[in-house]
Each structure stands twice: as structure tokens, then as C-alpha cells.
C-alpha atoms as a PDB file:
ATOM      1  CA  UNK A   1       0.000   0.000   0.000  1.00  0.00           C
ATOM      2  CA  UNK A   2       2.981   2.136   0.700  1.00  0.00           C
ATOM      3  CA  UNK A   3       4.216   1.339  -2.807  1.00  0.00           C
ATOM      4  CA  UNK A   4       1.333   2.163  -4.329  1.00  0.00           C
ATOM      5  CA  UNK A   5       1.219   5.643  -2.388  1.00  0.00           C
ATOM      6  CA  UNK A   6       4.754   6.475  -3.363  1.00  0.00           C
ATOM      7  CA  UNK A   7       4.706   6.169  -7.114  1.00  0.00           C
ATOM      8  CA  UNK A   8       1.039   7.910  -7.513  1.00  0.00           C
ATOM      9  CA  UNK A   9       2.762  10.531  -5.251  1.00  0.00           C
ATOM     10  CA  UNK A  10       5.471  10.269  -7.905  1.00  0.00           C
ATOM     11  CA  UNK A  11       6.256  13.769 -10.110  1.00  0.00           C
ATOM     12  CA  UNK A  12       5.608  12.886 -13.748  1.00  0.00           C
ATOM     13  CA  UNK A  13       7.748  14.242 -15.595  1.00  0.00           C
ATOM     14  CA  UNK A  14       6.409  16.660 -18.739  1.00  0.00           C
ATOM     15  CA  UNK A  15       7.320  19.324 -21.468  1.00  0.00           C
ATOM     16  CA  UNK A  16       7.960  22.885 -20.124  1.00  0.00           C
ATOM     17  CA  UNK A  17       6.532  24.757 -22.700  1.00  0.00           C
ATOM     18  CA  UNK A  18       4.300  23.980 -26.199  1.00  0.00           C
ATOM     19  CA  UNK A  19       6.966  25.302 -27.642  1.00  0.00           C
ATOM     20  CA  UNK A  20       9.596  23.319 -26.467  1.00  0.00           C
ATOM     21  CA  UNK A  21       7.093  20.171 -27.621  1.00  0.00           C
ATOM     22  CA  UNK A  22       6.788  22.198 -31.461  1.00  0.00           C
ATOM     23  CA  UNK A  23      10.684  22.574 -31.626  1.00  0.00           C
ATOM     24  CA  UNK A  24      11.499  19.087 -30.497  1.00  0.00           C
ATOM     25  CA  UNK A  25       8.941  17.574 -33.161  1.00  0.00           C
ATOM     26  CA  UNK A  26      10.141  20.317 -35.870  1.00  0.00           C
ATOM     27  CA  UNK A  27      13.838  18.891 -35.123  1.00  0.00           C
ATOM     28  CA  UNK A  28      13.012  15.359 -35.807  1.00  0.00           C
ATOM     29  CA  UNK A  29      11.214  15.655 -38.782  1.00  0.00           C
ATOM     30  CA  UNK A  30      13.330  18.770 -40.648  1.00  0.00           C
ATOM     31  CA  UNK A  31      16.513  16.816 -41.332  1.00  0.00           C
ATOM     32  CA  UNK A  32      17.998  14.421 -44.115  1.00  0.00           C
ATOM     33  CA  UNK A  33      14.804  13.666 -45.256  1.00  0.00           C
ATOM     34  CA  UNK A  34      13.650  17.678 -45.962  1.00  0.00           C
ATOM     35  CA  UNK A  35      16.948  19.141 -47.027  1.00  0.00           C
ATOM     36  CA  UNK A  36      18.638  15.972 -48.699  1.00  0.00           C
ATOM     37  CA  UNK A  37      15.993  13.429 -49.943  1.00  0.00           C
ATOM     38  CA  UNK A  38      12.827  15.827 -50.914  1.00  0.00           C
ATOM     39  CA  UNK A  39      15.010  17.731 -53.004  1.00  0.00           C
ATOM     40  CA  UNK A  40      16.326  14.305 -55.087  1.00  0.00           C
ATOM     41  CA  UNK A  41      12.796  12.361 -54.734  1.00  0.00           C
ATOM     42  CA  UNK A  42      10.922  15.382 -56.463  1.00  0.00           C
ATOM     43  CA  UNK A  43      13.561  15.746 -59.449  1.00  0.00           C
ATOM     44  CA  UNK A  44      13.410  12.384 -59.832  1.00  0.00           C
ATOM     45  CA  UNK A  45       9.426  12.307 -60.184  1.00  0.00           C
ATOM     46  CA  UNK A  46       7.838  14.820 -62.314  1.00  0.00           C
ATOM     47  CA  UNK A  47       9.907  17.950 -60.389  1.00  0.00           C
ATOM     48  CA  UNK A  48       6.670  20.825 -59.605  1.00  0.00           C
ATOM     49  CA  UNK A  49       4.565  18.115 -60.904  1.00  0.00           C
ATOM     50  CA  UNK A  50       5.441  15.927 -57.539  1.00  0.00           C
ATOM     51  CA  UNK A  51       3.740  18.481 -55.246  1.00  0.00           C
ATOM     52  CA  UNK A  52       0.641  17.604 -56.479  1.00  0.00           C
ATOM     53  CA  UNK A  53       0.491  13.708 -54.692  1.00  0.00           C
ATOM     54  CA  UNK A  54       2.985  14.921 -52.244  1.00  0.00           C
ATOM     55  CA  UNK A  55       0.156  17.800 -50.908  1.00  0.00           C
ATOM     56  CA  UNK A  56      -2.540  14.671 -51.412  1.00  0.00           C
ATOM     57  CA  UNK A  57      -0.671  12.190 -49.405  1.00  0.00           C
ATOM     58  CA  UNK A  58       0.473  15.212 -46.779  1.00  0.00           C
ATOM     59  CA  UNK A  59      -3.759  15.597 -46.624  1.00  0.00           C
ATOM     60  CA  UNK A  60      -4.971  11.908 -46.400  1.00  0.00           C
ATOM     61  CA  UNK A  61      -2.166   9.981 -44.924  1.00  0.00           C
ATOM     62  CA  UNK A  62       0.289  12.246 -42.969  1.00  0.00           C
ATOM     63  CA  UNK A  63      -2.078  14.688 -40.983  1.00  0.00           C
ATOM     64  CA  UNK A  64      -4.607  11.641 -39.796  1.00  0.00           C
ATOM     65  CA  UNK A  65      -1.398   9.244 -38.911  1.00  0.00           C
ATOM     66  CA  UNK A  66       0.187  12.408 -37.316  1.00  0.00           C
ATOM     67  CA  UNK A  67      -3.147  12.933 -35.171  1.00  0.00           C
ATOM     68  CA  UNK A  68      -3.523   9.486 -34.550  1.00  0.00           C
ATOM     69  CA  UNK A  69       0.189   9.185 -33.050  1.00  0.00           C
ATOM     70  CA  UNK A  70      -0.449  12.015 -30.977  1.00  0.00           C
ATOM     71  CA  UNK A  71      -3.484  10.554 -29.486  1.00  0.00           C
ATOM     72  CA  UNK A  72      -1.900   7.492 -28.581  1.00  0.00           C
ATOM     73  CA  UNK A  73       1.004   8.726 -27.228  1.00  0.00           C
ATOM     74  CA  UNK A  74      -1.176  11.311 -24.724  1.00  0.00           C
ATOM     75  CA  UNK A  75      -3.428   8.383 -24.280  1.00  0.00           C
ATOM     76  CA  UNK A  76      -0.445   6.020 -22.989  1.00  0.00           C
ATOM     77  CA  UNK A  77       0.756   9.050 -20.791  1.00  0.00           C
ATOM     78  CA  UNK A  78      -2.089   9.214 -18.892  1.00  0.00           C
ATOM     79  CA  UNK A  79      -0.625   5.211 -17.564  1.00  0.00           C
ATOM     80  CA  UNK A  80       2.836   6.501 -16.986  1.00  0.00           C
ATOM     81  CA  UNK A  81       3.588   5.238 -20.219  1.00  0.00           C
ATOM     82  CA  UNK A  82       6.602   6.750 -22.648  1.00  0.00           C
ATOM     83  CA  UNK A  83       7.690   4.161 -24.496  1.00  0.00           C
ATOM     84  CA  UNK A  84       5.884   2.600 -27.893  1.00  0.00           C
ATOM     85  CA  UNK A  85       5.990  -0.643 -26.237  1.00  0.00           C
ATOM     86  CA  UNK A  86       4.537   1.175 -23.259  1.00  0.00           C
ATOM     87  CA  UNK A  87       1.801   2.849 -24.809  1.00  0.00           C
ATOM     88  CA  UNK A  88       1.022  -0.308 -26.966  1.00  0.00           C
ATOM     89  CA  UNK A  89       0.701  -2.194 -24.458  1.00  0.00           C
ATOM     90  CA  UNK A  90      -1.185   0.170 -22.270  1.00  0.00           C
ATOM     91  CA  UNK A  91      -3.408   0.386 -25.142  1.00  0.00           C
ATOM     92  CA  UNK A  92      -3.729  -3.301 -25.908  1.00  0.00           C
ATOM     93  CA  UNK A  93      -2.820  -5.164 -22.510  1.00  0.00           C
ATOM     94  CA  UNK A  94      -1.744  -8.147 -24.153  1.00  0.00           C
ATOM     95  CA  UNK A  95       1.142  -9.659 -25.179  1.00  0.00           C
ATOM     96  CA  UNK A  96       0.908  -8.895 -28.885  1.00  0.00           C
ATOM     97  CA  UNK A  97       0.667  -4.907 -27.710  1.00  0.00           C
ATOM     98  CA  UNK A  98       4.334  -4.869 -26.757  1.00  0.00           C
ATOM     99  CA  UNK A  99       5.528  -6.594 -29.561  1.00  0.00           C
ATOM    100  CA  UNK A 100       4.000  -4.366 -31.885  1.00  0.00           C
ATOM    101  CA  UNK A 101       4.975  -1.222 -30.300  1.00  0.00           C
ATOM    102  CA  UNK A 102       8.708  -2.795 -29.815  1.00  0.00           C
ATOM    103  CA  UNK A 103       8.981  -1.819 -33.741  1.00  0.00           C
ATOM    104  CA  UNK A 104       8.987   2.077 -32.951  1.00  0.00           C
ATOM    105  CA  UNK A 105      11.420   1.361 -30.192  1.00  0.00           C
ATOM    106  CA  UNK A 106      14.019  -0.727 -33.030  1.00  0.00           C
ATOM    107  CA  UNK A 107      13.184   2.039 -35.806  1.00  0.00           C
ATOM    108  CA  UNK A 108      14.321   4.610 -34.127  1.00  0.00           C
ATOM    109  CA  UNK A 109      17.415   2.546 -32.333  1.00  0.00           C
ATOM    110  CA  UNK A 110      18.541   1.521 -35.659  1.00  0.00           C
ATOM    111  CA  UNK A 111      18.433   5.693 -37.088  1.00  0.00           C
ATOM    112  CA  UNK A 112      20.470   6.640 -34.231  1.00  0.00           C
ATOM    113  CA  UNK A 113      23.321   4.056 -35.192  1.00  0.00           C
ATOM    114  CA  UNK A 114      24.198   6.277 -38.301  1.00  0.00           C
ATOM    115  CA  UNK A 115      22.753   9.274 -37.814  1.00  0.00           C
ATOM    116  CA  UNK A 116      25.301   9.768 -34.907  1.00  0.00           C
ATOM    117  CA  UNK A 117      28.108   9.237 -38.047  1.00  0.00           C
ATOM    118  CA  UNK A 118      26.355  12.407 -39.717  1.00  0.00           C
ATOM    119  CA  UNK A 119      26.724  14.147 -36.628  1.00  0.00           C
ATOM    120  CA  UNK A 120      30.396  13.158 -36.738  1.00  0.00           C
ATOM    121  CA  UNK A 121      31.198  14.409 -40.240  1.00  0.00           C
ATOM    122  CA  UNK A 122      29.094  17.498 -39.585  1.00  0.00           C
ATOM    123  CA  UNK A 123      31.228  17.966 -36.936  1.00  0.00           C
ATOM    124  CA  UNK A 124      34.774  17.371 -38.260  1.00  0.00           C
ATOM    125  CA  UNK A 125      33.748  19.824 -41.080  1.00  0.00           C
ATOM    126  CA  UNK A 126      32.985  22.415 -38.603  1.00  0.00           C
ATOM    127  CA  UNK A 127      36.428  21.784 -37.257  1.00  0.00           C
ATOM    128  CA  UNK A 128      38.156  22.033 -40.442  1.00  0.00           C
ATOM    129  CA  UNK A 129      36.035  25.075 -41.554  1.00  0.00           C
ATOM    130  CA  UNK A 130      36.374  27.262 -38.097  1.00  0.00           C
ATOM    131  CA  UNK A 131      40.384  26.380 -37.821  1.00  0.00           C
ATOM    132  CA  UNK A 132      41.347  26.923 -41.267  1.00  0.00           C
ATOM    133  CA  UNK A 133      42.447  23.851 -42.752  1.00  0.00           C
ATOM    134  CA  UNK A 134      39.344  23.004 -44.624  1.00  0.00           C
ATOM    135  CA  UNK A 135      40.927  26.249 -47.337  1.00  0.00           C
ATOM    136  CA  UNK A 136      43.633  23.420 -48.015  1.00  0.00           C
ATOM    137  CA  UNK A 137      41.361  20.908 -49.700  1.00  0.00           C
ATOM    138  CA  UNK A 138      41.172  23.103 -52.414  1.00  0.00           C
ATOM    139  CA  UNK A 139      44.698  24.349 -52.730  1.00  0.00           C
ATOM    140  CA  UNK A 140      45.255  21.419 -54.769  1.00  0.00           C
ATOM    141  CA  UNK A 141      42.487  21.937 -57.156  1.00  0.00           C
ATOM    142  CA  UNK A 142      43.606  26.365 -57.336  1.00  0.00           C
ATOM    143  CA  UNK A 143      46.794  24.394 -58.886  1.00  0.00           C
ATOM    144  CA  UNK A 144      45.436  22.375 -61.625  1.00  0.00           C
ATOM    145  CA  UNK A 145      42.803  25.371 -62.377  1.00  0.00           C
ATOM    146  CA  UNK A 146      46.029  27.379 -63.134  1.00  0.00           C
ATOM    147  CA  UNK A 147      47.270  24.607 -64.994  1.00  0.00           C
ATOM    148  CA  UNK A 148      44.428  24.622 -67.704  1.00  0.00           C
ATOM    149  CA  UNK A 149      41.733  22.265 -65.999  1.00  0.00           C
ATOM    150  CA  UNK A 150      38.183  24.016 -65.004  1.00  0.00           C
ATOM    151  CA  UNK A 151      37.945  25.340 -61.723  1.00  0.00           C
ATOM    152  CA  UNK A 152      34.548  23.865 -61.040  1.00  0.00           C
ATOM    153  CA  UNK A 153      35.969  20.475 -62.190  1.00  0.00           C
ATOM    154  CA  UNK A 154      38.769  20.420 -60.230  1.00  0.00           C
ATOM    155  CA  UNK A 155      37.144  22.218 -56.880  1.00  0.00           C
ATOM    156  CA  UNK A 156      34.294  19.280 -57.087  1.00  0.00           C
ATOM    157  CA  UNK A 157      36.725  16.680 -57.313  1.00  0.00           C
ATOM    158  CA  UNK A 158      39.154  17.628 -54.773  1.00  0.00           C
ATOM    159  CA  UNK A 159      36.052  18.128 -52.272  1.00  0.00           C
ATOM    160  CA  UNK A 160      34.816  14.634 -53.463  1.00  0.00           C
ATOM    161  CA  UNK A 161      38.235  13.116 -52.549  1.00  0.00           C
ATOM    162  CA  UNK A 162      37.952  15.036 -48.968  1.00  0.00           C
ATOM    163  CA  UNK A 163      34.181  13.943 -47.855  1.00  0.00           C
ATOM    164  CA  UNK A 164      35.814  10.163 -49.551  1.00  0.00           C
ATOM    165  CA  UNK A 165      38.442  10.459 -46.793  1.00  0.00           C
ATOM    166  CA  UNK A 166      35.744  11.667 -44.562  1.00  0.00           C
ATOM    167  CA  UNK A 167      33.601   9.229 -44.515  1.00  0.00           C
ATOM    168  CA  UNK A 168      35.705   6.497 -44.684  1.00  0.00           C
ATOM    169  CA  UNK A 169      35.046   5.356 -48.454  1.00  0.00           C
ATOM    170  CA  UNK A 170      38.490   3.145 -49.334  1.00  0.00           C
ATOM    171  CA  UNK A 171      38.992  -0.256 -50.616  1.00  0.00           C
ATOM    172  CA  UNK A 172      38.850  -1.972 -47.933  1.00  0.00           C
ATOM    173  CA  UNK A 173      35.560  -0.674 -46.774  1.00  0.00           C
ATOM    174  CA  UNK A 174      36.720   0.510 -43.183  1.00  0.00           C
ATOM    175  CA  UNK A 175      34.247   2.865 -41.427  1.00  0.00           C
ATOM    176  CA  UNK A 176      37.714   4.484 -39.934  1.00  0.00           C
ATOM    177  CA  UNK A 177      40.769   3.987 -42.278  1.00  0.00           C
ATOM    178  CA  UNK A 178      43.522   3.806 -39.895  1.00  0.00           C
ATOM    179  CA  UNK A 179      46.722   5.352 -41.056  1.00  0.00           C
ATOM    180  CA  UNK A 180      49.714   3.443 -40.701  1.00  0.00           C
ATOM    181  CA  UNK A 181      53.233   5.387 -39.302  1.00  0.00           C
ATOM    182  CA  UNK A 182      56.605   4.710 -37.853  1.00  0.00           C
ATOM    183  CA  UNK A 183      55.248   4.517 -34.525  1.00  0.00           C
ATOM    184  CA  UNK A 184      52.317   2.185 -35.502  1.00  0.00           C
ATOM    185  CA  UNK A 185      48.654   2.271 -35.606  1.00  0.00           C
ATOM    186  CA  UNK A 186      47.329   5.871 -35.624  1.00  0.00           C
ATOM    187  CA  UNK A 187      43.662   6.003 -34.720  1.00  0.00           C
ATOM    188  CA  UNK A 188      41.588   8.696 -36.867  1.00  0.00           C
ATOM    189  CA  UNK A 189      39.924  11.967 -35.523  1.00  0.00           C
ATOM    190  CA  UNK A 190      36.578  10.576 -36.496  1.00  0.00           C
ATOM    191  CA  UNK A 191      37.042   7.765 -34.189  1.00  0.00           C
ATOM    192  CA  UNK A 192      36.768  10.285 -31.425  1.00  0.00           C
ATOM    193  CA  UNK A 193      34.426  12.343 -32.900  1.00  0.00           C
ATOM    194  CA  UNK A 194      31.349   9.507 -33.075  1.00  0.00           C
ATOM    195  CA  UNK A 195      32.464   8.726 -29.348  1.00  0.00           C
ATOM    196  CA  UNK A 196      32.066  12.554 -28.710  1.00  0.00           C
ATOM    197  CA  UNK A 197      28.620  12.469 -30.426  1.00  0.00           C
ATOM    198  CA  UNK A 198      27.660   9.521 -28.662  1.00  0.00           C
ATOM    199  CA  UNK A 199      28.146  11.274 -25.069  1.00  0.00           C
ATOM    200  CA  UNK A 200      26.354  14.304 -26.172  1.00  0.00           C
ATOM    201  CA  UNK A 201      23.401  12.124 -27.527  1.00  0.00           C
ATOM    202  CA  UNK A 202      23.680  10.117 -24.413  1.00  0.00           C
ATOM    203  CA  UNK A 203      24.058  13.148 -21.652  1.00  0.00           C
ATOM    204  CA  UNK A 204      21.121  15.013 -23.698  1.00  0.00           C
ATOM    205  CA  UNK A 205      18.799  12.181 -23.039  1.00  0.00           C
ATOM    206  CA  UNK A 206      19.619  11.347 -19.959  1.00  0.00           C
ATOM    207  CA  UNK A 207      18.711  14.738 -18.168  1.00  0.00           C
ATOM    208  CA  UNK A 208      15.388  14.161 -19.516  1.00  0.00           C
ATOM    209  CA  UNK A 209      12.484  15.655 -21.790  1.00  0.00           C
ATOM    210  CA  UNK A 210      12.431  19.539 -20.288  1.00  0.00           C
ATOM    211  CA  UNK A 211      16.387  19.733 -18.922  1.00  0.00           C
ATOM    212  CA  UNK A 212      17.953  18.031 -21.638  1.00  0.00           C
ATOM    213  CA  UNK A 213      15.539  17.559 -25.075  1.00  0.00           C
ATOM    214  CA  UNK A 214      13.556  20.134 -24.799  1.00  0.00           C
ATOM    215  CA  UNK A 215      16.450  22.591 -23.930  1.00  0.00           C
ATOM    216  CA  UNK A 216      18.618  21.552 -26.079  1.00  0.00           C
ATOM    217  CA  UNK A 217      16.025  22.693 -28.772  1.00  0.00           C
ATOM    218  CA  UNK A 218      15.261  25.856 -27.852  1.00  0.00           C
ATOM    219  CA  UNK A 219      19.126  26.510 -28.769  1.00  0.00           C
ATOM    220  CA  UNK A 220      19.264  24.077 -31.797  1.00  0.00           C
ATOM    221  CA  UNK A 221      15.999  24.956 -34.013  1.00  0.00           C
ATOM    222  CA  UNK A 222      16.818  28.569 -34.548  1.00  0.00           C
ATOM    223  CA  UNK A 223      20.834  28.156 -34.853  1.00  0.00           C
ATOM    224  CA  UNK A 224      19.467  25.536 -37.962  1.00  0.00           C
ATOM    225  CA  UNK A 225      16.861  28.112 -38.811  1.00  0.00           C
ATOM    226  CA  UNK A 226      19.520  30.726 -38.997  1.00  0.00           C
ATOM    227  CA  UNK A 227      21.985  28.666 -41.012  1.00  0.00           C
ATOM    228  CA  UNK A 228      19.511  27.425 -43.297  1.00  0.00           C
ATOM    229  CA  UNK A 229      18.240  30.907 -44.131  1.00  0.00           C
ATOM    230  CA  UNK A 230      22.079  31.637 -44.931  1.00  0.00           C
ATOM    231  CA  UNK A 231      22.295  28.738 -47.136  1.00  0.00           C
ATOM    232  CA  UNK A 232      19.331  29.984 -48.857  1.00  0.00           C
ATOM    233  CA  UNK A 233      20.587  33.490 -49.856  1.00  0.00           C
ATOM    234  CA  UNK A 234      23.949  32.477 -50.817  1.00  0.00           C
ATOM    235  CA  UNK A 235      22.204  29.882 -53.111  1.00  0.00           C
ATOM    236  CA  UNK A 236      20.010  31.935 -54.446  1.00  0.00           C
ATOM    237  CA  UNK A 237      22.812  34.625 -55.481  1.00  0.00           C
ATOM    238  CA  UNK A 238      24.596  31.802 -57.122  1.00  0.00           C
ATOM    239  CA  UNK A 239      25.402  32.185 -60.846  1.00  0.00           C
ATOM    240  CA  UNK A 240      22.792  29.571 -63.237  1.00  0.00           C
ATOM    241  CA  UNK A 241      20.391  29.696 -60.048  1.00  0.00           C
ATOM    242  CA  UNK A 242      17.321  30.221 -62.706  1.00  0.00           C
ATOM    243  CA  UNK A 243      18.560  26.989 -64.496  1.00  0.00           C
ATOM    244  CA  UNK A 244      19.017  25.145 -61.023  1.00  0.00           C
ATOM    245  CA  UNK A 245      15.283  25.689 -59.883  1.00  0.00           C
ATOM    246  CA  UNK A 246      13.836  25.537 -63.456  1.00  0.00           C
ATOM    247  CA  UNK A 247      16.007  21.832 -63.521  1.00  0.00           C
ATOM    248  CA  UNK A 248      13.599  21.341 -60.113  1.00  0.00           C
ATOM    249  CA  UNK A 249      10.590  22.695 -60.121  1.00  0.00           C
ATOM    250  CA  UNK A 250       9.616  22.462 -63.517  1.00  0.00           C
ATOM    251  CA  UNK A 251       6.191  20.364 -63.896  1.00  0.00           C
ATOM    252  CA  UNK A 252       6.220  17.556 -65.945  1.00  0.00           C
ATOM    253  CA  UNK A 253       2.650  16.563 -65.782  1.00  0.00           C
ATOM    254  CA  UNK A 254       2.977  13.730 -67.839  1.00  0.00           C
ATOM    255  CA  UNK A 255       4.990  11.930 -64.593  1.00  0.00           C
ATOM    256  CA  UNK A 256       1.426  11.785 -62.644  1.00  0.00           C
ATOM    257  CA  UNK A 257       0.630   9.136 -64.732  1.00  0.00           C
ATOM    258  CA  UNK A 258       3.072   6.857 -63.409  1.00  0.00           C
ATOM    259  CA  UNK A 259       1.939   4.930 -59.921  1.00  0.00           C
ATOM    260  CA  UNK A 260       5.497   5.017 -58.566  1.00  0.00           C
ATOM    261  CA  UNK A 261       5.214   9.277 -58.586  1.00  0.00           C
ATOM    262  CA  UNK A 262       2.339   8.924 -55.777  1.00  0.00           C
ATOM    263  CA  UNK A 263       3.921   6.109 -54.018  1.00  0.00           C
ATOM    264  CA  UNK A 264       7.226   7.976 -53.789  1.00  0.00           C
ATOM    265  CA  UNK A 265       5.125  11.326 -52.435  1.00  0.00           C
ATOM    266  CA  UNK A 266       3.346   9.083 -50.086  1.00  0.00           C
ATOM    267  CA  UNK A 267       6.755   7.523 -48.348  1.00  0.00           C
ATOM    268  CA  UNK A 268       8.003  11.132 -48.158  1.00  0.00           C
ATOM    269  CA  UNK A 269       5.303  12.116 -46.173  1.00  0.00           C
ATOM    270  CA  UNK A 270       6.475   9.866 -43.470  1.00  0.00           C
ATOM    271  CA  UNK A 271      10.234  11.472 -43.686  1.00  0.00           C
ATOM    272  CA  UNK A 272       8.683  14.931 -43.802  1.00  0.00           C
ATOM    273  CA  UNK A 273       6.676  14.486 -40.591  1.00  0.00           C
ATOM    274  CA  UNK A 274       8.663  12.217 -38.956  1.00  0.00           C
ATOM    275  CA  UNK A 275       5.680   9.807 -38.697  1.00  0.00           C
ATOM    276  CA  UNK A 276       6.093   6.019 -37.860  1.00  0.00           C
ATOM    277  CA  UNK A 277       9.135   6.154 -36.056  1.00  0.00           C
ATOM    278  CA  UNK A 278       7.659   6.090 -32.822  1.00  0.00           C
ATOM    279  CA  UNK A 279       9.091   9.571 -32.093  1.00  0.00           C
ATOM    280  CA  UNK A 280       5.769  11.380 -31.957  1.00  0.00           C
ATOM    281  CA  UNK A 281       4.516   8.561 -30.201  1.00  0.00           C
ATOM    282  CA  UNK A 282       6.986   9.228 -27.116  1.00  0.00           C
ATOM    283  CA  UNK A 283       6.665  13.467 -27.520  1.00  0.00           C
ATOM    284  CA  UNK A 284       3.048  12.941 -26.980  1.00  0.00           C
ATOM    285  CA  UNK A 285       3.241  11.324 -24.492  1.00  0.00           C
ATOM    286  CA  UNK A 286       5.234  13.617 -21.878  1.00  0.00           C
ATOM    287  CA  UNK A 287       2.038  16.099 -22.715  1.00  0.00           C
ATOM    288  CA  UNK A 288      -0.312  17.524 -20.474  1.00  0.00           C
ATOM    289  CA  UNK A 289      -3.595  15.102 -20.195  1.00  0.00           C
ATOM    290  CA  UNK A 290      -5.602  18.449 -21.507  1.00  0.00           C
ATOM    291  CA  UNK A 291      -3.387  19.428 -24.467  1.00  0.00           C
ATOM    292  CA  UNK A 292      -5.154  19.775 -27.756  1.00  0.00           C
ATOM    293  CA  UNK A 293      -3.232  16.943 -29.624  1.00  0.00           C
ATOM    294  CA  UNK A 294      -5.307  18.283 -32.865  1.00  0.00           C
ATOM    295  CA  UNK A 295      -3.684  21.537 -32.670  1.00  0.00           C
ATOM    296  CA  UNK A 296      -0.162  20.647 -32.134  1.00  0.00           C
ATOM    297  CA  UNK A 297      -0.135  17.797 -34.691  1.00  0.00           C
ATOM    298  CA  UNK A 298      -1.004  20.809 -36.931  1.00  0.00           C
ATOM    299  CA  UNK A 299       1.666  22.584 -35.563  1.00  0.00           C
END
């Protein structure tokens, strides 16, 4: 009985703000799969033609899963449950609840593995870039341009050697080519840079939804909002940038004819929103029991 007292007496623990709930969602679902694969998946079907399913799917599959997930997730709070499996099973007290929410516990498990790589190469380029020595990469490809060989040419292909050497791309297939000296085995920088990501990743999380997530996003969202809007003008000044959006956002109507146009809009939807990953499914359910899950799944 004194068990039972303790853990309803038991602070559970919740977002600060709605804000800090909007900016954590906004950060999982504006990433790779908004700046890297929308860009590629709509050249590759039908260019401003592709926002035609892409607005249909976003309409009658991503808003009703989004409110759905939402709903659960409050729904499993409300049982002290944060966890897919949790709310599953909360929702379906059987043993075929758990199982079935285990898959947006593995999902997002198996993103982290390589998304903390990104974060690693990210972060060794913002190393190279803020100390100088990222200027060298192209020193290389200044001296062939003087040489006779195009400066685009040779500036592309030096940087394509670089993110090759990055990223760990050799022969031998080694996610950290070791480099061999006189004094032996030399471990590379982006060893220690995926353990440094890991720690961050790992301290974030453990101080919790508001102290660690939730603040971490109120710094993160508009430093990426800030960047990105940098990226965008110096894009947009670029020489050719008419050709570059015509080459993307010119409709080619004809493409809506083909079946694999809407069912490539229809799996973006689920990178856009960051929808069946289980990820809105835990958010939701660190909400208040009278938050308006219709509203912020809009949001």
C-alpha cells in the first residue's frame, strides 16, 4: 500500500513549454529527409509536378497518422507510459501490444546508429572550416585550375576526394581507415568524434524531456533556422540559379501518370513528418492530459 502511495505521489515528468514540444517535433522531422531526400525524390518524379500527390498524401495519410500518433502517445501518458511498447501495451494489454509497439522502439534505435556518423562528419567539417584547414582541400584543385583544368571540375573533385576520406570510403571498406606510421597504428579523428557524439546524444537524453531535449532545442531549431536561411541566400545569389530551380521545379505533368510518382510522395510524407518512427509517439506522451493533440499535430 505504501508502494502504491509512493509512485502515484510520484512527479511525472512533462514538457515545459508547447513550444519546447513544437521545436522538439520540428527537429526530428526537418533533417535528411527535408533538405537531402525531398530535393532528389521530387527531381526524380515529375519535379513541380510531384507536389501535387505529395500535398494529397500530406492531406490523407500524414495529418490523420500524425493525429492518430499524438493521441496514442497522450493516451499512454495518462498510464505513466513513454515508451511505444509502453503505450502499446497500455493500449492493448496483451502480449501482442508490446511486440507491436517494440517496432517504434528498433526504428528509431537503428536511425540513431548512423545518424550519430552524420553528426560526426558534420562535426569534423565544422572543425576544419572554423580552424582553417578546410581552405587546403582546395589548394590542390587552385593548382590544376592554373594549370588549364576548369575550376569547377577540379574544386568538385578535390572536395569529393575530402568527404571520400571523410567518410571512410576506401577499398577496404573501413568505417575508420587507420593510417599506418613509424610509430604504428594511428587512430583517426573521427574515431573520437562519433564517441564525442555519442556522449552528447547520451548526456542530452539522460537529463530528460524539459532539462535536456527540450532545452537543447530551444538553442538548436533557430541556430538551424539561422543557417539554413544563410544557405538559402547564398544559393540563391549563385550564378545559373534560374537553371538550377527551373532543372527542379519544372512540372512535368505527364509523370502523374506513373503509380510510382504517388507512391514515392506518399513515403516522403512519413520522412517529412517524422511519422512512424515512434518519435511522436513518445513526444506525446510527456504532454499535459488536456493538451489539444489536434492543434499541435497541426503545428
Amino acid at each position: 500500500m505504501a508502494r502504491s502511495s509512493s509512485q502515484a505521489e510520484a512527479p511525472r515528468e512533462r514538457w515545459g513549454s508547447k513550444l519546447g514540444v513544437v521545436l522538439a517535433v520540428a527537429g526530428s522531422a526537418v533533417g535528411l529527409g527535408n533538405f537531402l531526400r525531398f530535393p532528389g525524390t521530387a527531381v526524380n518524379n515529375g519535379g513541380g509536378a510531384f507536389m501535387l500527390p505529395y500535398l494529397i498524401s500530406f492531406l490523407i495519410l500524414g495529418i490523420p497518422i500524425c493525429w492518430a500518433e499524438w493521441t496514442l502517445g497522450r493516451l499512454g501518458g495518462r498510464f505513466n507510459r513513454n515508451s511505444p511498447p509502453g503505450i502499446y501495451g497500455a493500449i492493448w494489454p496483451s502480449r501482442m501490444g508490446p511486440a507491436l509497439g517494440s517496432l517504434g522502439l528498433v526504428i528509431p534505435v537503428i536511425i540513431f546508429m548512423y545518424y550519430v556518423f552524420l553528426e560526426a562528419w558534420c562535426l569534423q567539417y565544422a572543425i576544419e572550416f572554423f580552424s582553417g584547414s578546410f581552405s587546403e582541400v582546395f589548394r590542390e584543385a587552385t593548382a590544376q585550375t592554373a594549370a588549364g583544368q576548369e575550376t569547377v571540375d577540379a574544386v568538385v573533385a578535390s572536395a569529393g576526394a575530402h568527404f571520400e576520406s571523410i567518410c571512410g570510403l576506401s577499398a577496404d571498406g573501413s568505417v575508420f581507415p587507420s593510417v599506418v606510421d613509424g610509430a604504428g597504428l594511428t587512430v583517426p579523428m573521427m574515431f573520437y568524434l562519433v564517441i564525442i557524439c555519442y556522449a552528447v546524444n547520451f548526456l542530452l537524453i539522460s537529463r530528460g524531456v524539459s532539462k535536456g531535449i527540450e532545452f537543447f532545442c530551444k538553442i538548436a531549431m533557430p541556430a538551424l533556422i539561422v543557417c539554413a536561411l544563410i544557405i538559402l541566400v547564398r544559393v540563391l545569389t549563385l550564378d545559373g540559379i534560374e537553371r538550377g530551380l527551373g532543372f527542379m521545379w519544372n512540372p512535368h505533368w505527364e509523370s502523374l501518370k506513373n503509380p510510382d510518382v504517388w507512391v514515392a510522395a506518399a513515403g516522403q510524407i512519413f520522412f517529412s513528418l517524422s511519422i512512424g518512427f515512434g518519435l511522436i509517439l513518445t513526444y506525446a506522451s510527456y504532454l499535459d492530459e488536456r493538451e489539444d493533440v489536434v492543434l499541435s499535430g497541426l503545428t
